[in-house]
Each structure stands twice: as structure tokens, then as C-alpha cells.
C-alpha atoms as a PDB file:
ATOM      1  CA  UNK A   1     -49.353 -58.984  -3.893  1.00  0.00           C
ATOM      2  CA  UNK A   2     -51.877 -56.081  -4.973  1.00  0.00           C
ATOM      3  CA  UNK A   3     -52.135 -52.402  -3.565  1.00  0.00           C
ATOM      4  CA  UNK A   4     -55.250 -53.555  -1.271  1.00  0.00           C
ATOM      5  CA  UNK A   5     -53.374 -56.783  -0.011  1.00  0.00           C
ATOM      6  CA  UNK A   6     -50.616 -54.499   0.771  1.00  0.00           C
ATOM      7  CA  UNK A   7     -52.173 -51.722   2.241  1.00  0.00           C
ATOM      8  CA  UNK A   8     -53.775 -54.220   4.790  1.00  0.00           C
ATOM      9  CA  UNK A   9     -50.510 -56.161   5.707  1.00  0.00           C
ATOM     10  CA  UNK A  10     -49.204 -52.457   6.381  1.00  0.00           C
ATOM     11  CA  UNK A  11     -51.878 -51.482   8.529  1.00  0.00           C
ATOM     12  CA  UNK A  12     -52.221 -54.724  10.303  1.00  0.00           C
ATOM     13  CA  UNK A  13     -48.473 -54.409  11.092  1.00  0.00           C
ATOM     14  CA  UNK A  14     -48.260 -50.826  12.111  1.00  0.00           C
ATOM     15  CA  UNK A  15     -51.298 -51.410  14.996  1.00  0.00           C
ATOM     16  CA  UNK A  16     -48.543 -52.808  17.732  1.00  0.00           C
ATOM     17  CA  UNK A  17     -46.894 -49.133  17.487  1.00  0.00           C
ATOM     18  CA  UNK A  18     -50.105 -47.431  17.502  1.00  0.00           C
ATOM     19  CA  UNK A  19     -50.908 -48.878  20.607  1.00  0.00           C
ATOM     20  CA  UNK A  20     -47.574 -47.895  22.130  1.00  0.00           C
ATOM     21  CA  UNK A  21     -47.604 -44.633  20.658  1.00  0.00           C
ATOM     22  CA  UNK A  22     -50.913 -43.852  22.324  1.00  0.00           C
ATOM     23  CA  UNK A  23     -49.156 -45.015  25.771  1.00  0.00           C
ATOM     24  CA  UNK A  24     -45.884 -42.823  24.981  1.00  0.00           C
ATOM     25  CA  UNK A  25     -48.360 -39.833  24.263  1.00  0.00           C
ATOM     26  CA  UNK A  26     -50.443 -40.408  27.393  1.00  0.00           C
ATOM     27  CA  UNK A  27     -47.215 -40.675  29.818  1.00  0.00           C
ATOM     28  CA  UNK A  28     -45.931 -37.039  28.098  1.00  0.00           C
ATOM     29  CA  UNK A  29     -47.301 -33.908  29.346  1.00  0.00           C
ATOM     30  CA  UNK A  30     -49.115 -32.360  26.329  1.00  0.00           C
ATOM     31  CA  UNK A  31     -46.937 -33.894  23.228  1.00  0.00           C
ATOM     32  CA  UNK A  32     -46.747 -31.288  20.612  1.00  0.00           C
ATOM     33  CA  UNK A  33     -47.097 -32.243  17.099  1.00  0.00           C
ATOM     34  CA  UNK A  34     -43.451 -32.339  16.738  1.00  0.00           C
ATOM     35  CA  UNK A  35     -43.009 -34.878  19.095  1.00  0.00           C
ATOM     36  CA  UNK A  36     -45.753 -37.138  17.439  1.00  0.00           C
ATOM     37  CA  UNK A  37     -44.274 -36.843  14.028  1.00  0.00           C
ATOM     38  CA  UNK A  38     -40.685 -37.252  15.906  1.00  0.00           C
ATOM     39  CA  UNK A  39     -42.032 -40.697  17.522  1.00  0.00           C
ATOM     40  CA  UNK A  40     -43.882 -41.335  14.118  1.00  0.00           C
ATOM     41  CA  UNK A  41     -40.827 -41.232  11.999  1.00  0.00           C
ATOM     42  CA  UNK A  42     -38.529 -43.234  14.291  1.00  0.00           C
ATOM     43  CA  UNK A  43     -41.479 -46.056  14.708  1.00  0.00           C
ATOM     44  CA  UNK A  44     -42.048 -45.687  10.996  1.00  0.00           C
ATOM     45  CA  UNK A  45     -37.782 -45.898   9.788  1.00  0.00           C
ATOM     46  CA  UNK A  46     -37.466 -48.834  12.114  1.00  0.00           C
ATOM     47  CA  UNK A  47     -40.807 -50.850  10.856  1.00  0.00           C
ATOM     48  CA  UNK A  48     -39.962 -49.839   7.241  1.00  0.00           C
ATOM     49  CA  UNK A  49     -36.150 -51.548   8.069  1.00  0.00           C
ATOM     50  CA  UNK A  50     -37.233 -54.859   9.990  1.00  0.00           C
ATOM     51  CA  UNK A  51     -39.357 -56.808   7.302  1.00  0.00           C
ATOM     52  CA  UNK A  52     -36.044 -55.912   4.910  1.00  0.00           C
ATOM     53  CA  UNK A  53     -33.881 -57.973   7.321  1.00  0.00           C
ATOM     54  CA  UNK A  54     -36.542 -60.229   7.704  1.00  0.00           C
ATOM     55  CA  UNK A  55     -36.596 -60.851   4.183  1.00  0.00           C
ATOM     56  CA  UNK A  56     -33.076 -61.103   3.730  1.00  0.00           C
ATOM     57  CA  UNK A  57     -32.745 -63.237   6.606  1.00  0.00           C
ATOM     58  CA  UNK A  58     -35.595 -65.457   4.905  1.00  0.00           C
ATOM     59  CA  UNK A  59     -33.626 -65.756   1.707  1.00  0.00           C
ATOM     60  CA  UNK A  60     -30.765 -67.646   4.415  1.00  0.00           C
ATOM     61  CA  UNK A  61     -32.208 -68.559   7.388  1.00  0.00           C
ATOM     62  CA  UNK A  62     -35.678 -68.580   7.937  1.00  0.00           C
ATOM     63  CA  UNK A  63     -36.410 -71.140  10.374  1.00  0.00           C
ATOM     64  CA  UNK A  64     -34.301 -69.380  13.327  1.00  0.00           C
ATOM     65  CA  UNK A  65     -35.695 -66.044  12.844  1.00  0.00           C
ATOM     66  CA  UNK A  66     -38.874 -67.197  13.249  1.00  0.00           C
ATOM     67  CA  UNK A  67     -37.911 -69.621  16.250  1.00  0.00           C
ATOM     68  CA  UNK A  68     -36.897 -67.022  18.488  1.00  0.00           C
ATOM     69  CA  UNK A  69     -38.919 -63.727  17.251  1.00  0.00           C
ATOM     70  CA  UNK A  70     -41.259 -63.925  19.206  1.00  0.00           C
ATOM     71  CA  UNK A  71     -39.148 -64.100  22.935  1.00  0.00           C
ATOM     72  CA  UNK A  72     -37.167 -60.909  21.929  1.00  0.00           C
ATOM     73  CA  UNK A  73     -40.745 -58.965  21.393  1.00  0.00           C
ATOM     74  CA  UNK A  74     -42.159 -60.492  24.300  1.00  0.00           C
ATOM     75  CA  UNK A  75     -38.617 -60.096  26.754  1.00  0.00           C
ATOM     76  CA  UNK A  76     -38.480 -56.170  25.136  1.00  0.00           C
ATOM     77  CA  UNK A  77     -41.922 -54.983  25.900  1.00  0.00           C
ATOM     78  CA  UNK A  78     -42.616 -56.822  29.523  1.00  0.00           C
ATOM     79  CA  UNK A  79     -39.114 -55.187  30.162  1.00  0.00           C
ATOM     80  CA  UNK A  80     -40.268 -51.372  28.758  1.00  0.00           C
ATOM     81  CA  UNK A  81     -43.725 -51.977  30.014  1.00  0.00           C
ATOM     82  CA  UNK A  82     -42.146 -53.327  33.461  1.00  0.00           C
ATOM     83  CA  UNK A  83     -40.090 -50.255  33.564  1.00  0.00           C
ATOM     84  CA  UNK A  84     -42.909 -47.731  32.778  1.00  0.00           C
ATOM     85  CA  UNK A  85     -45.586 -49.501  35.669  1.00  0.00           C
ATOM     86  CA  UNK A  86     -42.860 -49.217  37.893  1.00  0.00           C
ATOM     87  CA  UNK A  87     -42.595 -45.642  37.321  1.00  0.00           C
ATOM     88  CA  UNK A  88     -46.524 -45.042  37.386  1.00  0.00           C
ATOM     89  CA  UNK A  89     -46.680 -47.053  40.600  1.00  0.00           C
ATOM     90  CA  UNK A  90     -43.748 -44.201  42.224  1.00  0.00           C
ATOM     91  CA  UNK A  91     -45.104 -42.108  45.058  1.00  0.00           C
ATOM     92  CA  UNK A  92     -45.816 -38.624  43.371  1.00  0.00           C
ATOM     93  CA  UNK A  93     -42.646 -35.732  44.660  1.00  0.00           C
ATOM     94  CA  UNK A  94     -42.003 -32.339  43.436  1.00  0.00           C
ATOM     95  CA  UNK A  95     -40.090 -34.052  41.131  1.00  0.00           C
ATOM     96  CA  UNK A  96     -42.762 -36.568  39.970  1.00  0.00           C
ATOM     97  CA  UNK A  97     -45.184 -33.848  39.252  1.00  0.00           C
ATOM     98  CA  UNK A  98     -42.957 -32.373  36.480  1.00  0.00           C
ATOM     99  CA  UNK A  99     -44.359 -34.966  33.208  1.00  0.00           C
ATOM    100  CA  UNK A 100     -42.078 -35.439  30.210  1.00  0.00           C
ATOM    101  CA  UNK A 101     -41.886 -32.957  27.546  1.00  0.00           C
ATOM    102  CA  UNK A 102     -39.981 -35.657  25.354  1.00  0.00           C
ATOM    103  CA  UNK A 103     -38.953 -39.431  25.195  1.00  0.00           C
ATOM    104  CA  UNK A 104     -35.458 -40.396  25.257  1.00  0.00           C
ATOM    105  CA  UNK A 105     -34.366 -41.033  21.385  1.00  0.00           C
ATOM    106  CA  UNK A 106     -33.260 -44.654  22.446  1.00  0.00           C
ATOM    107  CA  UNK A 107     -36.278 -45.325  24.631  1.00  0.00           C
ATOM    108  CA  UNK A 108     -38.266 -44.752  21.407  1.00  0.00           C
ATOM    109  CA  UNK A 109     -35.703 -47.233  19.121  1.00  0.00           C
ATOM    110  CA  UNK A 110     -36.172 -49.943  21.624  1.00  0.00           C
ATOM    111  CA  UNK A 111     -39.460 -49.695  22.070  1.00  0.00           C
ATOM    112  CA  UNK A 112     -39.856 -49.553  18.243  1.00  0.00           C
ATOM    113  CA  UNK A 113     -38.248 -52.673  17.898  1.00  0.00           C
ATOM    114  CA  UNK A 114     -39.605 -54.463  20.301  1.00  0.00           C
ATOM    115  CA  UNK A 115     -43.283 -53.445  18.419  1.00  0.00           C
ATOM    116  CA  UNK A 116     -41.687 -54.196  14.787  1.00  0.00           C
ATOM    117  CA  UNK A 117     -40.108 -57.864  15.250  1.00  0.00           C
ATOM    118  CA  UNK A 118     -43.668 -59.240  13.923  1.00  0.00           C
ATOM    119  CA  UNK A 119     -42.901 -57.465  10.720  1.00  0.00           C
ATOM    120  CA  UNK A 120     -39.271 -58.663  10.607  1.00  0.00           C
ATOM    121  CA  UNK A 121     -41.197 -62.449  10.739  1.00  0.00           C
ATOM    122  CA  UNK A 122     -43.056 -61.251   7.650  1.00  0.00           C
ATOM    123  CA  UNK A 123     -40.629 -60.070   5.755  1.00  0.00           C
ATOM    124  CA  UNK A 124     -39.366 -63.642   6.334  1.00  0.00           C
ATOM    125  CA  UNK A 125     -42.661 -64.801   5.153  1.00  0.00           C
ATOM    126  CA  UNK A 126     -42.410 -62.120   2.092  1.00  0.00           C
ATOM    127  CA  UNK A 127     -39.173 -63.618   1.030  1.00  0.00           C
ATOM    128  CA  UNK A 128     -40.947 -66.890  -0.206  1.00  0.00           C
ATOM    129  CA  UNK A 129     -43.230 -64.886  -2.421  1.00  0.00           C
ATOM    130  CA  UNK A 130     -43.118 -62.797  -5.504  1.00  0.00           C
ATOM    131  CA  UNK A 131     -43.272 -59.383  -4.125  1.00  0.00           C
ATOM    132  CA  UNK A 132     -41.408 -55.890  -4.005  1.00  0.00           C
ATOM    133  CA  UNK A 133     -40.209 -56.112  -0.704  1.00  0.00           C
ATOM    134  CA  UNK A 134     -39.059 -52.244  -0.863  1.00  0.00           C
ATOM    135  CA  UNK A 135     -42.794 -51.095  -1.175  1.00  0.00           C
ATOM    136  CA  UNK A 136     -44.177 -53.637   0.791  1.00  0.00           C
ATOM    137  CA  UNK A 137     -41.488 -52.500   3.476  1.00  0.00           C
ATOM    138  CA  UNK A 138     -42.130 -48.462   2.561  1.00  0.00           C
ATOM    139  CA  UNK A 139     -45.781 -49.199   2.521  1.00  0.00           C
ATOM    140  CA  UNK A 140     -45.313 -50.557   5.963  1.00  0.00           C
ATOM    141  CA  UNK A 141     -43.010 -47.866   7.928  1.00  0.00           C
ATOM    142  CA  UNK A 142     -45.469 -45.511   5.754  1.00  0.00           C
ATOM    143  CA  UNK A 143     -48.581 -46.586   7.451  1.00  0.00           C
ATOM    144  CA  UNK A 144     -46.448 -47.004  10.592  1.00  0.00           C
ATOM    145  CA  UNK A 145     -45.820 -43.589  10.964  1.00  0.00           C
ATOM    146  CA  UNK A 146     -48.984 -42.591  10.033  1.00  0.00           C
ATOM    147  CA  UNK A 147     -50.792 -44.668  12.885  1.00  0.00           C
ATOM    148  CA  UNK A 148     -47.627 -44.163  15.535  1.00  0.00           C
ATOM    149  CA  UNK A 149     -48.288 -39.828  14.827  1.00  0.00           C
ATOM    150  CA  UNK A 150     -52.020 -40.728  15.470  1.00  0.00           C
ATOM    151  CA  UNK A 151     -51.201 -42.573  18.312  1.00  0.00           C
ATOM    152  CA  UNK A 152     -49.393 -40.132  20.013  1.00  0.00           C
ATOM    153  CA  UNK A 153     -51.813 -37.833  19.278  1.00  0.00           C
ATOM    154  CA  UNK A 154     -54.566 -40.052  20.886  1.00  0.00           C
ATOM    155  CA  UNK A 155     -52.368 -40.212  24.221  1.00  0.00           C
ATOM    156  CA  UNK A 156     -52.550 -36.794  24.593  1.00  0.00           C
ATOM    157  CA  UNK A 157     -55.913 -36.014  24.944  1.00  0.00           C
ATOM    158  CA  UNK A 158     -56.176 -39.150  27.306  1.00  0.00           C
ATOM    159  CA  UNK A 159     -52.926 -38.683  29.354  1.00  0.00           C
ATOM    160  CA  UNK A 160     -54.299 -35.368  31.153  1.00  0.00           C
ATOM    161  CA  UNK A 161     -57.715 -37.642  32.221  1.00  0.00           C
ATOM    162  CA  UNK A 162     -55.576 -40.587  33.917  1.00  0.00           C
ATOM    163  CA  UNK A 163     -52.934 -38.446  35.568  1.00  0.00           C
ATOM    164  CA  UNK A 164     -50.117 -40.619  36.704  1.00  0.00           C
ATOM    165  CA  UNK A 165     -52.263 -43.615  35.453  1.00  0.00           C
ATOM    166  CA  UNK A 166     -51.416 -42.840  31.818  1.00  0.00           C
ATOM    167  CA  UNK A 167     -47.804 -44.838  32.522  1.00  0.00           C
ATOM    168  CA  UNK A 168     -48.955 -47.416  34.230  1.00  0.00           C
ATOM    169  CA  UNK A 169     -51.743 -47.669  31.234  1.00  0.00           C
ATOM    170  CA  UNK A 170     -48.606 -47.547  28.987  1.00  0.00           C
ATOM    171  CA  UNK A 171     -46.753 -50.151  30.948  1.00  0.00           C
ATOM    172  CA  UNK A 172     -49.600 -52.753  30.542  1.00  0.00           C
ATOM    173  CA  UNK A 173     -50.595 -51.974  26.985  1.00  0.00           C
ATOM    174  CA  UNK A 174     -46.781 -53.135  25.967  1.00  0.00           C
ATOM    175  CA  UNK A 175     -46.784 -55.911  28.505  1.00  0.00           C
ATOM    176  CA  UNK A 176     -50.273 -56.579  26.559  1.00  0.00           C
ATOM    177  CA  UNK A 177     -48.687 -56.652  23.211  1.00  0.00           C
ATOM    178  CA  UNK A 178     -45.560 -58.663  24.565  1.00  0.00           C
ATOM    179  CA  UNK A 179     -47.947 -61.816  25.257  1.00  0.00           C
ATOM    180  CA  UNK A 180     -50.316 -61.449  22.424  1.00  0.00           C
ATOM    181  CA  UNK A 181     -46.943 -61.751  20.013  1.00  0.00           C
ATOM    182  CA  UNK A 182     -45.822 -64.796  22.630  1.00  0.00           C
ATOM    183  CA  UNK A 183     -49.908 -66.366  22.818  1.00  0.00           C
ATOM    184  CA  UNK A 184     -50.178 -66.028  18.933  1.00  0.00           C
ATOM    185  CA  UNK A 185     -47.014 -67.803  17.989  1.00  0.00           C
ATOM    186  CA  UNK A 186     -47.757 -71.043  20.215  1.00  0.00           C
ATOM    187  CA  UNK A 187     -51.569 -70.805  19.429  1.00  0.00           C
ATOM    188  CA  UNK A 188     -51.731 -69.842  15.434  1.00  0.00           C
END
């Protein structure tokens, strides 16, 4: 695979956390860079990690990976994006008024996870063909980070203009991404 073939898959897989990211930065109360590079780098580590199990799990197993991918990304998000409209749809306390300063470390994992399963199918994919997997898979968590840190970014400026919105936003962007990865397995 060349540098522009790569560059592309890495950017086409990273857009599934920049969506999220934009929702995680809109539900959080002015993120500070910090916490966009934070939510960068754990997007990025875990999308740089699934298309190297994928490809080892291509080299044994390929046709169960890629028979049941596609629920776990779909049962994941609807669950975090459930949880977060839920939370959006809350009557506004005291309490309530008080946004986020920060994302639990976990929520973040899971949610990373749940965006980077399409990359653990192509490093299934990747195993069949002659290609560095370790750059492909640094290119990708690279250019994850990159657009997950923009993402967050993004949701800050827009959080502040939807309000209490901004989750529920967040809730059905992930629910959003959950059935594209279900629609585009049973229609591609």
C-alpha cells in the first residue's frame, strides 16, 4: 500500500471518533486543550491497537471477527449514545447546571472502542495483503488523534450554542454511527 493509500484509509477510519469527539467536546463545559489532546491520545492508542488485533485475528480467524463486528459497535454506541440522550433529556437542577470539566477515563475507552471496531475489521482485511501493519496501524491512531483533538475542539465552540442540547446531540451522533456501521455491513 503507498503513503497516499494509507493516509486515506487513516483518515477514513479516524472520522467515527471525530464525530464523537465533537459530541464529548460539546457535552463539556469549555474543554481546555488538555482535555482534547487527553481524549485525542486515548481515541488515537486505542485505534492505533484495534486494526493490530484485527490483523492478528485475520492471520487465525477472520471470518468470526468480521461476523460479529459490527453488533458490538452498534450494541456500544446505541448504549453510550442511549446513556448520554437520557442525560440531555434530565430536567435541569442546581446540580444539572454544573457541565463537566472532564470525561471519565473509561467513558472515553469505551466509547473509543466502540468507534474503532471498523478498524479492527480492517486490520482483518490488512492481514490478507502485503502491508506494514505497524504504520498502517500508527498512521491510523496518528490521524485518529489528530481528528479526535479537532473534534473536541469543534464541540467546544458548539456546546455553549446548544446548552443542554449538546448531549442529547452527542447521544444521537453515536446512536448515528452505531447504525451506519450495522446499515453498511448488511448493505455493502
Amino acid at each position: 500500500m503507498n503513503l497516499s493509500a494509507t493516509l486515506l484509509l487513516a483518515f477514513g477510519m479516524s472520522m467515527d471518533a471525530f464525530a464523537a469527539s465533537i459530541g464529548k467536546g460539546a457535552s463539556l463545559h469549555k474543554p481546555k486543550f488538555s482535555e482534547a489532546l487527553r481524549t485525542g491520545l486515548i481515541f488515537g492508542v486505542i485505534e492505533t491497537i484495534t486494526p493490530l488485533i484485527g490483523w492478528c485475528l485475520g492471520l487465525l480467524a477472520s471470518q468470526v471477527v468480521l461476523e460479529w463486528n459490527h453488533w458490538v459497535a452498534f450494541v456500544l454506541l446505541v448504549f453510550l449514545g442511549g446513556r448520554m440522550l437520557i442525560e440531555g433529556f434530565r430536567g435541569e437542577n442546581a446540580e444539572d447546571t454544573q457541565k463537566l470539566q472532564r470525561h471519565g477515563f473509561w467513558l472515553l475507552v469505551t466509547t473509543a472502542i466502540a468507534t474503532s471496531l471498523d478498524a479492527m475489521a480492517v486490520g482483518v482485511g490488512l492481514a490478507f495483503l502485503k502491508v506494514n501493519i505497524i504504520e498502517t496501524a500508527l498512521a491510523i491512531g496518528c490521524a485518529t488523534m489528530i481528528m479526535s483533538t479537532l473534534g473536541m475542539m469543534i464541540g467546544r465552540f458548539i456546546g455553549p450554542m446548544l446548552g443542554k442540547r449538546a448531549e442529547i446531540l452527542g447521544g444521537l451522533v453515536l446512536i448515528g454511527i452505531g447504525c451506519q456501521i450495522l446499515y453498511s455491513h448488511f448493505y455493502f
